[in-house]
Every structure is written in C-alpha cells, then in structure tokens.
N, C-alpha and C. Protein backbone atom coordinates (compact mmCIF):
# COMPACT_ATOMS: atom_id res chain seq x y z
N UNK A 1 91.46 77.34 -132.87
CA UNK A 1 90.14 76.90 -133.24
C UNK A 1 89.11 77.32 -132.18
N UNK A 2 89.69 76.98 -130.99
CA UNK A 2 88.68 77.46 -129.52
C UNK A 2 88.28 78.95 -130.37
N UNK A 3 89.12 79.96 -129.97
CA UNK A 3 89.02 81.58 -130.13
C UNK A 3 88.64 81.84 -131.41
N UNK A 4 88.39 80.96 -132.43
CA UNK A 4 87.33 81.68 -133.79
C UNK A 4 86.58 81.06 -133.28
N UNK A 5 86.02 79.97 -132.85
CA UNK A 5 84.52 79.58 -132.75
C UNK A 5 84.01 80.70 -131.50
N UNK A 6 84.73 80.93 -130.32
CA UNK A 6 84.05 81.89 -129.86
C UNK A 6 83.98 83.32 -130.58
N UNK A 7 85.03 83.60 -131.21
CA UNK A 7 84.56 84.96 -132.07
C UNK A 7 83.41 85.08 -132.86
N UNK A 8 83.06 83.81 -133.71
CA UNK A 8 82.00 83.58 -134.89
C UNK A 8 80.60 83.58 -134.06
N UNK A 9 81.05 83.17 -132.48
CA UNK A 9 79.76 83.05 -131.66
C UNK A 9 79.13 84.41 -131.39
N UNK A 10 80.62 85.30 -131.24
CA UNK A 10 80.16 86.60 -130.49
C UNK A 10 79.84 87.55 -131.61
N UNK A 11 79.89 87.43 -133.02
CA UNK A 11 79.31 87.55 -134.23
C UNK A 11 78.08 87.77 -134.24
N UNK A 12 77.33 86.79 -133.75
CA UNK A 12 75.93 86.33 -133.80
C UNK A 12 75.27 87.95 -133.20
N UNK A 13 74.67 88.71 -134.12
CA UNK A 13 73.57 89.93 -133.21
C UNK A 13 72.53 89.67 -133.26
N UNK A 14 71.94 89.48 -131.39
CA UNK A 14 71.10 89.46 -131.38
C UNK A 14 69.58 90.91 -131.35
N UNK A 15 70.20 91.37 -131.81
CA UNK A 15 69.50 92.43 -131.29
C UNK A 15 69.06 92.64 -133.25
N UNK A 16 70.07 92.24 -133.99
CA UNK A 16 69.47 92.49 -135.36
C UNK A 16 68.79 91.25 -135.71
N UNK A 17 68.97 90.34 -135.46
CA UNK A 17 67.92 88.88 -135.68
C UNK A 17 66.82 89.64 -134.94
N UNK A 18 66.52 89.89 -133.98
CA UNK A 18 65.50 90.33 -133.04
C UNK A 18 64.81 91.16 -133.61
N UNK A 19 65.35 92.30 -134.49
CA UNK A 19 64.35 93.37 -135.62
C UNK A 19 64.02 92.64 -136.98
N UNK A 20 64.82 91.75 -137.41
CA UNK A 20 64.19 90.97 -138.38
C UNK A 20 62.70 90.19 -137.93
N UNK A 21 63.15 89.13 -137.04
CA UNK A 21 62.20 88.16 -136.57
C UNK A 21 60.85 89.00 -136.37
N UNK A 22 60.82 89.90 -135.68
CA UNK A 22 60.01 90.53 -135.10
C UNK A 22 59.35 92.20 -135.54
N UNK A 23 60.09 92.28 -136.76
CA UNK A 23 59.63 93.07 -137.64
C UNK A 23 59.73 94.36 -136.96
N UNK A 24 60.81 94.64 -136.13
CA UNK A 24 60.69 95.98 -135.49
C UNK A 24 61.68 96.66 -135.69
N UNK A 25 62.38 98.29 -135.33
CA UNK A 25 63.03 99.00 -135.71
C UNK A 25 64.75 98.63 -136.17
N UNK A 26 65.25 98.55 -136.92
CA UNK A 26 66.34 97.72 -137.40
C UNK A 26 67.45 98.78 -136.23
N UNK A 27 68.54 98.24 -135.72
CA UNK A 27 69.19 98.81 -134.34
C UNK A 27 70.61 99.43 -135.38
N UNK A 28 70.72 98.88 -136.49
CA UNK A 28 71.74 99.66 -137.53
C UNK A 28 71.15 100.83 -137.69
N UNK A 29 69.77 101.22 -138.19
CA UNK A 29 69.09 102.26 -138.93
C UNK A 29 68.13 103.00 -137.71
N UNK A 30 68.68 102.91 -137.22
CA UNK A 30 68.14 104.11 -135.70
C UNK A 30 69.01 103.99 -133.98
N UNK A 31 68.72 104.93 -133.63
CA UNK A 31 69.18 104.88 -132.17
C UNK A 31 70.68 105.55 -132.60
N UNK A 32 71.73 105.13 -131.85
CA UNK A 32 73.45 104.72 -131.73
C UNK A 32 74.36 103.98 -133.10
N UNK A 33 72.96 103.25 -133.76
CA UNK A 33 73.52 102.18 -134.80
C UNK A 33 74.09 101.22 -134.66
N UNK A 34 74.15 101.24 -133.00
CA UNK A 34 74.67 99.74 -132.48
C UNK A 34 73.74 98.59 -132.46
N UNK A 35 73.94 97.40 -131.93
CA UNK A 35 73.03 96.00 -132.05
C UNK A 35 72.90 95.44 -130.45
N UNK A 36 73.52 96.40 -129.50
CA UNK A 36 73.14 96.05 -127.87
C UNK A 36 72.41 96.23 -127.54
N UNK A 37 71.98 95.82 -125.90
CA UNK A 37 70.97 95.64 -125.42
C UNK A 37 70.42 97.51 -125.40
N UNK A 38 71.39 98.14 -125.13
CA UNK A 38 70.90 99.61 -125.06
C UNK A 38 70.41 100.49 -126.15
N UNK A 39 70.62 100.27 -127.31
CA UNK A 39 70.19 100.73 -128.07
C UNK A 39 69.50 99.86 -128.01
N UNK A 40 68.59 98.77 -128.11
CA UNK A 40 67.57 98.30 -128.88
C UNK A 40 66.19 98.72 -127.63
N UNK A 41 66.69 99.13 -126.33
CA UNK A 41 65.61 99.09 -125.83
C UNK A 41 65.46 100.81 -125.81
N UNK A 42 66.02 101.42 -126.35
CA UNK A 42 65.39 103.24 -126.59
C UNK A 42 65.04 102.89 -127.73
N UNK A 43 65.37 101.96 -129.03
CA UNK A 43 64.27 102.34 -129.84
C UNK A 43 62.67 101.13 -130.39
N UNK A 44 62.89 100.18 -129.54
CA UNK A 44 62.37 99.13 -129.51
C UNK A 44 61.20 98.94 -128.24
N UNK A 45 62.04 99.84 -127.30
CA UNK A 45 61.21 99.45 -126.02
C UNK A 45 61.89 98.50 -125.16
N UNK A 46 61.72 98.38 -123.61
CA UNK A 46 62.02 97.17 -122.52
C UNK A 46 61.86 95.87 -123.01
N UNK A 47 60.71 95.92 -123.09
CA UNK A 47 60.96 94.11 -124.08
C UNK A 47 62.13 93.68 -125.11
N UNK A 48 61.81 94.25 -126.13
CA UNK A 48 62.95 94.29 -127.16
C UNK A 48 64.72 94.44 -126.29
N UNK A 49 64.83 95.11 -125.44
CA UNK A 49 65.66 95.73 -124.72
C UNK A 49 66.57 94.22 -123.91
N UNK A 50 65.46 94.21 -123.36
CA UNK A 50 66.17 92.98 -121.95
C UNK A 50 65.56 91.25 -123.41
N UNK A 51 65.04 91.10 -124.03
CA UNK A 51 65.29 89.90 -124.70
C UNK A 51 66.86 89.88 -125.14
N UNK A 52 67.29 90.95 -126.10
CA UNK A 52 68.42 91.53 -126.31
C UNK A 52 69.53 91.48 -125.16
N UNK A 53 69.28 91.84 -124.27
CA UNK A 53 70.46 91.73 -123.55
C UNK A 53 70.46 89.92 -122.71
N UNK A 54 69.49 89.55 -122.65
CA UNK A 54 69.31 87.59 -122.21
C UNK A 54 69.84 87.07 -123.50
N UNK A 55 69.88 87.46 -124.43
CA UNK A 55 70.56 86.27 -125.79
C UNK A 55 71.92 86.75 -125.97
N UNK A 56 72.34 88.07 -125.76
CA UNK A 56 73.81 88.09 -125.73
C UNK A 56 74.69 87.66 -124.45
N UNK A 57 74.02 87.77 -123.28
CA UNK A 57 74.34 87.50 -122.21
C UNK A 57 74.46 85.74 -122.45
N UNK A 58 73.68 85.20 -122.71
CA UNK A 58 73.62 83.69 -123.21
C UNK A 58 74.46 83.38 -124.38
N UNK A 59 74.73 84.27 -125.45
CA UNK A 59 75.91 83.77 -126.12
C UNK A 59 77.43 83.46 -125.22
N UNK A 60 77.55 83.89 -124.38
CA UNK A 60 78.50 83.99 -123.75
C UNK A 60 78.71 82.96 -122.91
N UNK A 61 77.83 82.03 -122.25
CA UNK A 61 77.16 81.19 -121.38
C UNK A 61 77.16 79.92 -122.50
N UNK A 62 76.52 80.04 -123.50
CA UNK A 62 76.50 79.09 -124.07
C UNK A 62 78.37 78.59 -124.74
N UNK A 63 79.00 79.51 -125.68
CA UNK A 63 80.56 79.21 -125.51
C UNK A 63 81.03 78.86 -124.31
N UNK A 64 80.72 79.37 -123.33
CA UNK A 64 81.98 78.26 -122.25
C UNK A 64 80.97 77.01 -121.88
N UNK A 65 79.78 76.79 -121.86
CA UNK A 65 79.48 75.13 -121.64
C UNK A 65 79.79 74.46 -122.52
N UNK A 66 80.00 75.19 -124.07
CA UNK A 66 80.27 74.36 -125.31
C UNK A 66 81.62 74.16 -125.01
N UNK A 67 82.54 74.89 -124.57
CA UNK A 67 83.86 74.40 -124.62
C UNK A 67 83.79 73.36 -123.88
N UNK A 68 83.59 73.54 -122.11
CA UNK A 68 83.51 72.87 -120.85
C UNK A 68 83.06 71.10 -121.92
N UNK A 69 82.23 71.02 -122.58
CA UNK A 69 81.62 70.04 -123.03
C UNK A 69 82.96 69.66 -123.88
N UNK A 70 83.74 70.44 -124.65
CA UNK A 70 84.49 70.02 -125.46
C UNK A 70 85.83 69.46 -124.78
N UNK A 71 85.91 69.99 -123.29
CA UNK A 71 87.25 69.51 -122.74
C UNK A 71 87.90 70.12 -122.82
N UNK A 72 87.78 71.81 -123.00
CA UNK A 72 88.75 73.08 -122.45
C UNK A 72 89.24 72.78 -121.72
N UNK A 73 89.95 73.75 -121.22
CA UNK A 73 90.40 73.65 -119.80
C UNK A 73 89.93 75.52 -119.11
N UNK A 74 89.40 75.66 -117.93
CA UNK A 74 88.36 76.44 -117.64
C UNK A 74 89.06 78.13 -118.06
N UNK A 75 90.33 78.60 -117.59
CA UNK A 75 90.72 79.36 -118.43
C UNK A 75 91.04 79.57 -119.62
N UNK A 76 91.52 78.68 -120.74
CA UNK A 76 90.98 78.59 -122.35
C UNK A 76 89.49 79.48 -122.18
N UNK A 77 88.60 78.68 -121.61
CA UNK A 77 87.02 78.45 -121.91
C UNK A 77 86.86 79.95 -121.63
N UNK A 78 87.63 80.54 -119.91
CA UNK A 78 87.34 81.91 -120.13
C UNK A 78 87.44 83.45 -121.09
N UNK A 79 89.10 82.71 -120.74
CA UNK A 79 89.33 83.48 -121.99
C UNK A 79 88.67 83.33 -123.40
N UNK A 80 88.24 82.30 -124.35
CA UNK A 80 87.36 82.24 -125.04
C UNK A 80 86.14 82.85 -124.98
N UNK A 81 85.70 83.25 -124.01
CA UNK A 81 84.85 83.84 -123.56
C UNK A 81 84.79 85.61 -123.20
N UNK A 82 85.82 86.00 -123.51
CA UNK A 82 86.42 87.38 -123.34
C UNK A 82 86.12 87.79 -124.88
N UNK A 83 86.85 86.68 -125.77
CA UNK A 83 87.04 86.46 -127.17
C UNK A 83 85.27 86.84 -127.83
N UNK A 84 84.50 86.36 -126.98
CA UNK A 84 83.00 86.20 -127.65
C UNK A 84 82.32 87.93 -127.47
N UNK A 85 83.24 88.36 -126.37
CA UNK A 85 83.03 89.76 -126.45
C UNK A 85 83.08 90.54 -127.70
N UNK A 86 84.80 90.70 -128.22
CA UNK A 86 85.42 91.02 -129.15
C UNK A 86 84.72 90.49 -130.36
N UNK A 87 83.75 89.58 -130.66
CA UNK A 87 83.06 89.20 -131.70
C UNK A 87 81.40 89.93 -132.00
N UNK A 88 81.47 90.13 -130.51
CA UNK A 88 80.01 91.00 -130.40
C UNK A 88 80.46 92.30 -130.88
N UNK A 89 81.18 93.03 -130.67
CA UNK A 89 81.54 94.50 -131.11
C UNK A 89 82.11 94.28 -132.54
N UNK A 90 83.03 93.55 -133.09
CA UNK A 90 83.52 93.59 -134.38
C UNK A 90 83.20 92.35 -134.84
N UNK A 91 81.64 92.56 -134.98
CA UNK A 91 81.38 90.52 -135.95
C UNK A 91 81.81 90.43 -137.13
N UNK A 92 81.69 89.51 -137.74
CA UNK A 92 82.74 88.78 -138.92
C UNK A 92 81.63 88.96 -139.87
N UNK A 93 80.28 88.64 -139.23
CA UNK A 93 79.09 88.34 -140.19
C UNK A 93 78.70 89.91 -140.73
N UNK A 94 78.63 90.41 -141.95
CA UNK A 94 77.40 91.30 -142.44
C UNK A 94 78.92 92.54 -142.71
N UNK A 95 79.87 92.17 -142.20
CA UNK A 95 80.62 93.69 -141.88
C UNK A 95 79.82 94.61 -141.41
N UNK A 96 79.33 94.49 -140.27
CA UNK A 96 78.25 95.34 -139.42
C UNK A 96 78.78 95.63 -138.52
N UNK A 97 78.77 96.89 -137.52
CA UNK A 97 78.68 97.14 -136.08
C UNK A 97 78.04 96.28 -135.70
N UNK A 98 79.15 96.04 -134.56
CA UNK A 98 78.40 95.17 -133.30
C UNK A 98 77.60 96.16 -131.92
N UNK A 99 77.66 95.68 -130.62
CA UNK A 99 77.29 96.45 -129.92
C UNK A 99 78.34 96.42 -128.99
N UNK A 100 78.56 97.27 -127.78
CA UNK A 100 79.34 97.49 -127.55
C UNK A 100 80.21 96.73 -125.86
N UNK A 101 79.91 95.66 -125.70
CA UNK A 101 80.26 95.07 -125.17
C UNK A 101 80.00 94.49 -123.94
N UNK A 102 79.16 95.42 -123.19
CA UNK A 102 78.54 95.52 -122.12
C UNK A 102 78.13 94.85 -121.44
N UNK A 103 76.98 93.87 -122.33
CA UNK A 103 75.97 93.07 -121.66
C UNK A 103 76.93 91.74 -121.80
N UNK A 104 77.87 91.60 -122.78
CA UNK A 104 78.84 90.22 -122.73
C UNK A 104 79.72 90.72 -121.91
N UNK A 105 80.41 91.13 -120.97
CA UNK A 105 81.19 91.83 -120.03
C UNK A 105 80.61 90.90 -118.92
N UNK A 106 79.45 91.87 -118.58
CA UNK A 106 78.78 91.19 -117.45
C UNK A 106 78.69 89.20 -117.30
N UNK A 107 78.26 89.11 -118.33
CA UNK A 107 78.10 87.59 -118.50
C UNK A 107 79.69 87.06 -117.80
N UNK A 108 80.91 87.50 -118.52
CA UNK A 108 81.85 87.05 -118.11
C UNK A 108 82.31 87.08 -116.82
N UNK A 109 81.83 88.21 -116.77
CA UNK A 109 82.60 88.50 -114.87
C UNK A 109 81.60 87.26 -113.97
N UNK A 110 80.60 87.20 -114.41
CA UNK A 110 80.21 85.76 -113.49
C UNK A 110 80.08 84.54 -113.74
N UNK A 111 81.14 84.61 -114.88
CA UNK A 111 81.97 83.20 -114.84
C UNK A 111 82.98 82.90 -114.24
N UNK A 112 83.97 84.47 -113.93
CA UNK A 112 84.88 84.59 -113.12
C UNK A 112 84.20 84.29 -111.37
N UNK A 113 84.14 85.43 -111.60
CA UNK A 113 83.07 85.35 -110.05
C UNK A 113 82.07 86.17 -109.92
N UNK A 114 80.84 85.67 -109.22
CA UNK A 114 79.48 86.37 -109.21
C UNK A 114 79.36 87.84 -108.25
N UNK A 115 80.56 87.57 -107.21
CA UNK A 115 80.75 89.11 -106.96
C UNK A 115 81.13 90.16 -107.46
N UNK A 116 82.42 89.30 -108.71
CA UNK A 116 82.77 90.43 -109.64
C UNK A 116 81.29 91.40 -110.47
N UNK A 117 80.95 89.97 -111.09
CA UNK A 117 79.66 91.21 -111.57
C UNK A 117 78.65 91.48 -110.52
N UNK A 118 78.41 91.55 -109.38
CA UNK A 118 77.53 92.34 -108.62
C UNK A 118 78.11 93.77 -108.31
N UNK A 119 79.57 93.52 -108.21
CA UNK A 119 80.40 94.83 -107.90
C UNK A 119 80.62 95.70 -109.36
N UNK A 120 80.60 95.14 -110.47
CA UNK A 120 80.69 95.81 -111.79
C UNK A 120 79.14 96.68 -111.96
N UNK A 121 78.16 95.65 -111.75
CA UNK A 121 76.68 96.49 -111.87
C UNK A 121 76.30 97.55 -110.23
N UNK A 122 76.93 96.98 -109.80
CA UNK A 122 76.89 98.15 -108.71
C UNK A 122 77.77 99.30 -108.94
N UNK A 123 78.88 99.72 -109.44
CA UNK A 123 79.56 100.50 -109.73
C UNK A 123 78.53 101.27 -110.79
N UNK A 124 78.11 100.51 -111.95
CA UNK A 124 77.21 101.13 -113.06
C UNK A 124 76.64 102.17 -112.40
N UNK A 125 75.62 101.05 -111.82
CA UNK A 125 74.31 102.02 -111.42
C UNK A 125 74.60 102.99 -110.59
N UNK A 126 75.66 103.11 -109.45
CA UNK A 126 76.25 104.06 -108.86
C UNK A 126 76.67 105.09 -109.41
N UNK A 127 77.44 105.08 -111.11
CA UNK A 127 77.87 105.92 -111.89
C UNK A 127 76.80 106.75 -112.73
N UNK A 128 76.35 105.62 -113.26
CA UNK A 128 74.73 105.50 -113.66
C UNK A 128 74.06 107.12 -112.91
N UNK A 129 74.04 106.84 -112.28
CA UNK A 129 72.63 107.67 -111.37
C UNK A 129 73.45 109.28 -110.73
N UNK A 130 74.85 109.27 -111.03
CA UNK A 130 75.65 110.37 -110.46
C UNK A 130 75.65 111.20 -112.25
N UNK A 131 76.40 110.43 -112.98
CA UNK A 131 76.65 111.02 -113.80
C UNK A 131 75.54 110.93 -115.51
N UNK A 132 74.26 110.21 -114.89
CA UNK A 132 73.19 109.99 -115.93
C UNK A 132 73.90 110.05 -117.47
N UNK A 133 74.87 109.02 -117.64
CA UNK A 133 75.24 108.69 -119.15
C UNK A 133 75.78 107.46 -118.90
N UNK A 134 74.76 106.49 -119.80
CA UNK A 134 74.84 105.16 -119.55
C UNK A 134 75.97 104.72 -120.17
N UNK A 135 77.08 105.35 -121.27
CA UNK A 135 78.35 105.41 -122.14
C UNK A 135 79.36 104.99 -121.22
N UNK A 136 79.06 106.22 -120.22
CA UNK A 136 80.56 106.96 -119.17
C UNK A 136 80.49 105.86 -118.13
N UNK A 137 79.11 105.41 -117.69
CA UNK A 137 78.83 104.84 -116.39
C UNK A 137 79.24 103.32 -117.16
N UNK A 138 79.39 102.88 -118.08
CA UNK A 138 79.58 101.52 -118.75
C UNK A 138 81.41 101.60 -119.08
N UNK A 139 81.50 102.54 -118.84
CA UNK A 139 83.07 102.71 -118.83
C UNK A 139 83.93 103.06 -117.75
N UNK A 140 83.04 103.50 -116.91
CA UNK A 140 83.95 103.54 -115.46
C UNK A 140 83.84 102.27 -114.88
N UNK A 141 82.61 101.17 -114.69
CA UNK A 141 82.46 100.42 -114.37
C UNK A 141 83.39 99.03 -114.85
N UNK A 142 83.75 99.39 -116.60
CA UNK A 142 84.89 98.32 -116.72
C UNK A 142 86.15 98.55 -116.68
N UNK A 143 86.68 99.47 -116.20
CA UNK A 143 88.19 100.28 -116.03
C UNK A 143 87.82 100.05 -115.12
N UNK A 144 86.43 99.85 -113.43
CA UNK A 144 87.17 99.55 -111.96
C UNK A 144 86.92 97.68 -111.62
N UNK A 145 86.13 97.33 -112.84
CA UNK A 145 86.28 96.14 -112.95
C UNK A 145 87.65 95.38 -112.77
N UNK A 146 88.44 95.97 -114.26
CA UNK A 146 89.90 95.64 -114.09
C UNK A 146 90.81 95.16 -113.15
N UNK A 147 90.43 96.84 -112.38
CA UNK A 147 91.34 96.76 -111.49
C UNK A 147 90.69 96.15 -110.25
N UNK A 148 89.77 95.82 -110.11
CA UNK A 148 89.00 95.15 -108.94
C UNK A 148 89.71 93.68 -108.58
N UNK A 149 89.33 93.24 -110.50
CA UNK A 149 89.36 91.78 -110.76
C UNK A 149 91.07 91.54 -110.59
N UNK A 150 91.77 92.40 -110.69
CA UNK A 150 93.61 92.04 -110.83
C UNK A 150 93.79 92.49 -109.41
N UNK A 151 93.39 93.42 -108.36
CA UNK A 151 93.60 93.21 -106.98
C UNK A 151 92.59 92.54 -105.76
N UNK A 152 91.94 92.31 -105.69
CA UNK A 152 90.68 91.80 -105.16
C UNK A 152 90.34 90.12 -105.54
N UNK A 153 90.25 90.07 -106.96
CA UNK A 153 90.40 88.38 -107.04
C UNK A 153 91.36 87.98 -107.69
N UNK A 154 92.37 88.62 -107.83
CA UNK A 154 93.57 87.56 -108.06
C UNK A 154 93.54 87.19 -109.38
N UNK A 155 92.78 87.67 -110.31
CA UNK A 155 92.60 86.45 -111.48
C UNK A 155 94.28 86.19 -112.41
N UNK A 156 93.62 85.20 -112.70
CA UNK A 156 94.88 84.17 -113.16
C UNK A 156 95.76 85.46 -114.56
N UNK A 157 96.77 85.31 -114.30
CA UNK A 157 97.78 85.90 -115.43
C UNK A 157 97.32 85.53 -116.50
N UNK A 158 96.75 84.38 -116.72
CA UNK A 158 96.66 83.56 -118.43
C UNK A 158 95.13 84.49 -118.50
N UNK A 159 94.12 85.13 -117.72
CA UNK A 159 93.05 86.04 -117.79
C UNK A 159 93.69 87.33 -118.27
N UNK A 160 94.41 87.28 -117.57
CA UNK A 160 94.68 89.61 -117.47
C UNK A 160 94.93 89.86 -118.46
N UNK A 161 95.89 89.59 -119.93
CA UNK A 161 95.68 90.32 -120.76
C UNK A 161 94.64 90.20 -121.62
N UNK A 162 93.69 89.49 -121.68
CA UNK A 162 92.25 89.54 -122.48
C UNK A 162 91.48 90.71 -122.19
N UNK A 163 91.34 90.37 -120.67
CA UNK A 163 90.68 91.81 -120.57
C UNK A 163 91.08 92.94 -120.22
N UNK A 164 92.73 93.26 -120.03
CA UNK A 164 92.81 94.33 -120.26
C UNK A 164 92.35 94.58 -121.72
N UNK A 165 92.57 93.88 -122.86
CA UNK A 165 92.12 94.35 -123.81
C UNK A 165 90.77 94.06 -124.60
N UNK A 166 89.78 93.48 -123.57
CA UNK A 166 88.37 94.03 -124.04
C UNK A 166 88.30 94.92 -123.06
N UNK A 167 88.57 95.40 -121.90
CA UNK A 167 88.67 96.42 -121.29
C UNK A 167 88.96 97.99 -122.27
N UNK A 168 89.94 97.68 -122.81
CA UNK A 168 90.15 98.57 -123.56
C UNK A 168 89.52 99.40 -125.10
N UNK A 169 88.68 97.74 -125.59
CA UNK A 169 87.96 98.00 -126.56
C UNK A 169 87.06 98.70 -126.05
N UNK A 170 86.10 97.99 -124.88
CA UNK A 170 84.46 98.63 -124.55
C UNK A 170 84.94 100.15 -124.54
N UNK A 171 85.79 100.54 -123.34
CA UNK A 171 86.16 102.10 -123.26
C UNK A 171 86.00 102.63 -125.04
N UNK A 172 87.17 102.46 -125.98
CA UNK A 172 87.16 102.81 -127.28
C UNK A 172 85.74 103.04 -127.52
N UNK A 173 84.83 101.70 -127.68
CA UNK A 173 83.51 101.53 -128.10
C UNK A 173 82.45 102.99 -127.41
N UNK A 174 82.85 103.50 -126.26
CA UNK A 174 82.54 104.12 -126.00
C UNK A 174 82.58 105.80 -125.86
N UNK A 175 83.88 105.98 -126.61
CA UNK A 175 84.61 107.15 -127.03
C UNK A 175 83.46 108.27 -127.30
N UNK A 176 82.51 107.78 -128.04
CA UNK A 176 81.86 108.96 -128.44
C UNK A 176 80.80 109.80 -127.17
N UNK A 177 80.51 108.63 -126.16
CA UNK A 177 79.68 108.91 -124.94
C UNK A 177 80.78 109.67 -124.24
N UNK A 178 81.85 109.42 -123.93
CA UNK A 178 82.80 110.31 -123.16
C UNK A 178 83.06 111.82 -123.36
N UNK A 179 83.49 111.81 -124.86
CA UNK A 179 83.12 113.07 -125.64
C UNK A 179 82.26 114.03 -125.27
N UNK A 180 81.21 113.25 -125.40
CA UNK A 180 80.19 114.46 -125.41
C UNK A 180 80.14 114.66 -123.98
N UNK A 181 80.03 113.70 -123.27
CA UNK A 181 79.72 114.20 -121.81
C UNK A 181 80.70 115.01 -121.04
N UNK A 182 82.27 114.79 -121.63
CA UNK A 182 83.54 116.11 -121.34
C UNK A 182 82.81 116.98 -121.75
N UNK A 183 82.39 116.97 -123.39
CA UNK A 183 81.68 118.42 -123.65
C UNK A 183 80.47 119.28 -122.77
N UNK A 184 80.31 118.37 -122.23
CA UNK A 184 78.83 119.59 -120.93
C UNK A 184 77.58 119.04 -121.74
C-alpha cells in the first residue's frame, strides 16, 4: 500500500498541470516530450523550468512526511520515496511519459544525506560544463551517486536495491542523450 501510494504520487506531472494551468507550451507536444524540469524550461522558459522542478522535488518531500506522519518506518519511507521516482518517469495517470527522473533523484539523496546531493549536483555541473549534455552529465552523476552512496555512506542494504534500480532506469531514460553524444 506504502509503494502504490508513492507511485500514484510520483504519477502526478507537474510540469503538464503547469502547461494546462498556465496555458503554456504542453511538455508532451514540444521539446524531448518529457514532463521534467528540463524540458519545460527550454520550452517554457526559467520560470516554468525551476516551478517544475520545486513541485517535483516536493512530490518527493511531501511522500516521506506523509508516510513519517503515517508511522513508516524511515527506510520504508525512503525507499517509498525511490518508488515516487519510478512513478515520475512511468505514471499510471494519462499513459503518458513521465520525465526523467532527475529532479526526484536529487530530492531523495537529501533525505539520505544532504552531502549526498551536494556531491551528486556537484558531479553534474562538473560533467555538465566538461561534456555540455545535460542527458550524459545527469547520468554520470547517478551511476557516481551509486557508488558514492554504497561506499562513502554506507546506506542501508534494505536502500541499495531501489536505487540501483532507479539508478538504472534514469540511465535507460537517458539512452537517447548518450547516443547521440557517442555519436559526435
């Protein structure tokens, strides 16, 4: 019950409520065709962009206080929270693309720990700025996440296989950025 309510949570796109509400470029019908924070801010603009990435980042935030409130127990809640990822990329609602995992990634790692995600967005932008493809640099950053988070903090066994396998989705999710950027 925990892990569908966080899936149905991570369902929720904000980035397509956000072109409804606001009457602006639908994130299915332009850009990537994704519903993340990155596509909505190349075709929406910074505003559109970072609102988008604060409400998915907050879906994520909001499932583990809802659990915490319900009397999880804090790894359930995380892992549930890995789960809200996997709902953002393959939502239940619309049979739609989701987006691709990114901005709920981050959210999680600083539930784990706040160094984890300072060291995940530092890796980005490090990758970011070497290899200018925000795809590749969003995928190296959660493949050294991984391995950061399984030697560096220890995280709990009842964690590691979740995210090895949203680890594994975002990479997938990102297949087509890799592609092209092998291609030159």
């Amino acid at each position: 019950m925990v892990y569908l309510l966080a899936y149905l949570i991570g369902s929720i796109q904000s980035g397509h409520m956000i072109s409804l509400i606001f009457d602006v470029k639908n994130p299915y019908q332009h850009g990537s065709g994704n519903t993340g924070a990155t596509n909505m801010w190349r075709i929406n603009g910074i505003s559109f962009g970072l609102i988008t990435f604060f409400l998915d980042f907050f879906k994520v935030y909001f499932t583990f206080l809802l659990l915490n409130v319900l009397s999880v127990s804090t790894t359930e809640a995380i892992n549930a929270s890995f789960v809200v990822i996997i709902g953002h990329m393959y939502p239940a609602f619309l049979l739609i693309r989701g987006g691709k995992g990114v901005t709920c990634l981050v959210a999680v790692l600083s539930l784990i720990s706040i160094l984890s995600m300072i060291l995940f967005v530092t890796i980005w932008v490090a990758s970011l700025k070497i290899i200018k493809n925000v795809g590749v640099a969003s995928s190296i950053a959660t493949f050294c996440i991984l391995i950061i988070n399984t030697q560096l903090f220890h995280i709990n066994d009842a964690i590691f296989p979740i995210q090895v396998l949203t680890t594994c989705l975002i990479i997938y999710k990102h297949k087509l950025n890799i592609i092209e950027f092998l291609s030159g």
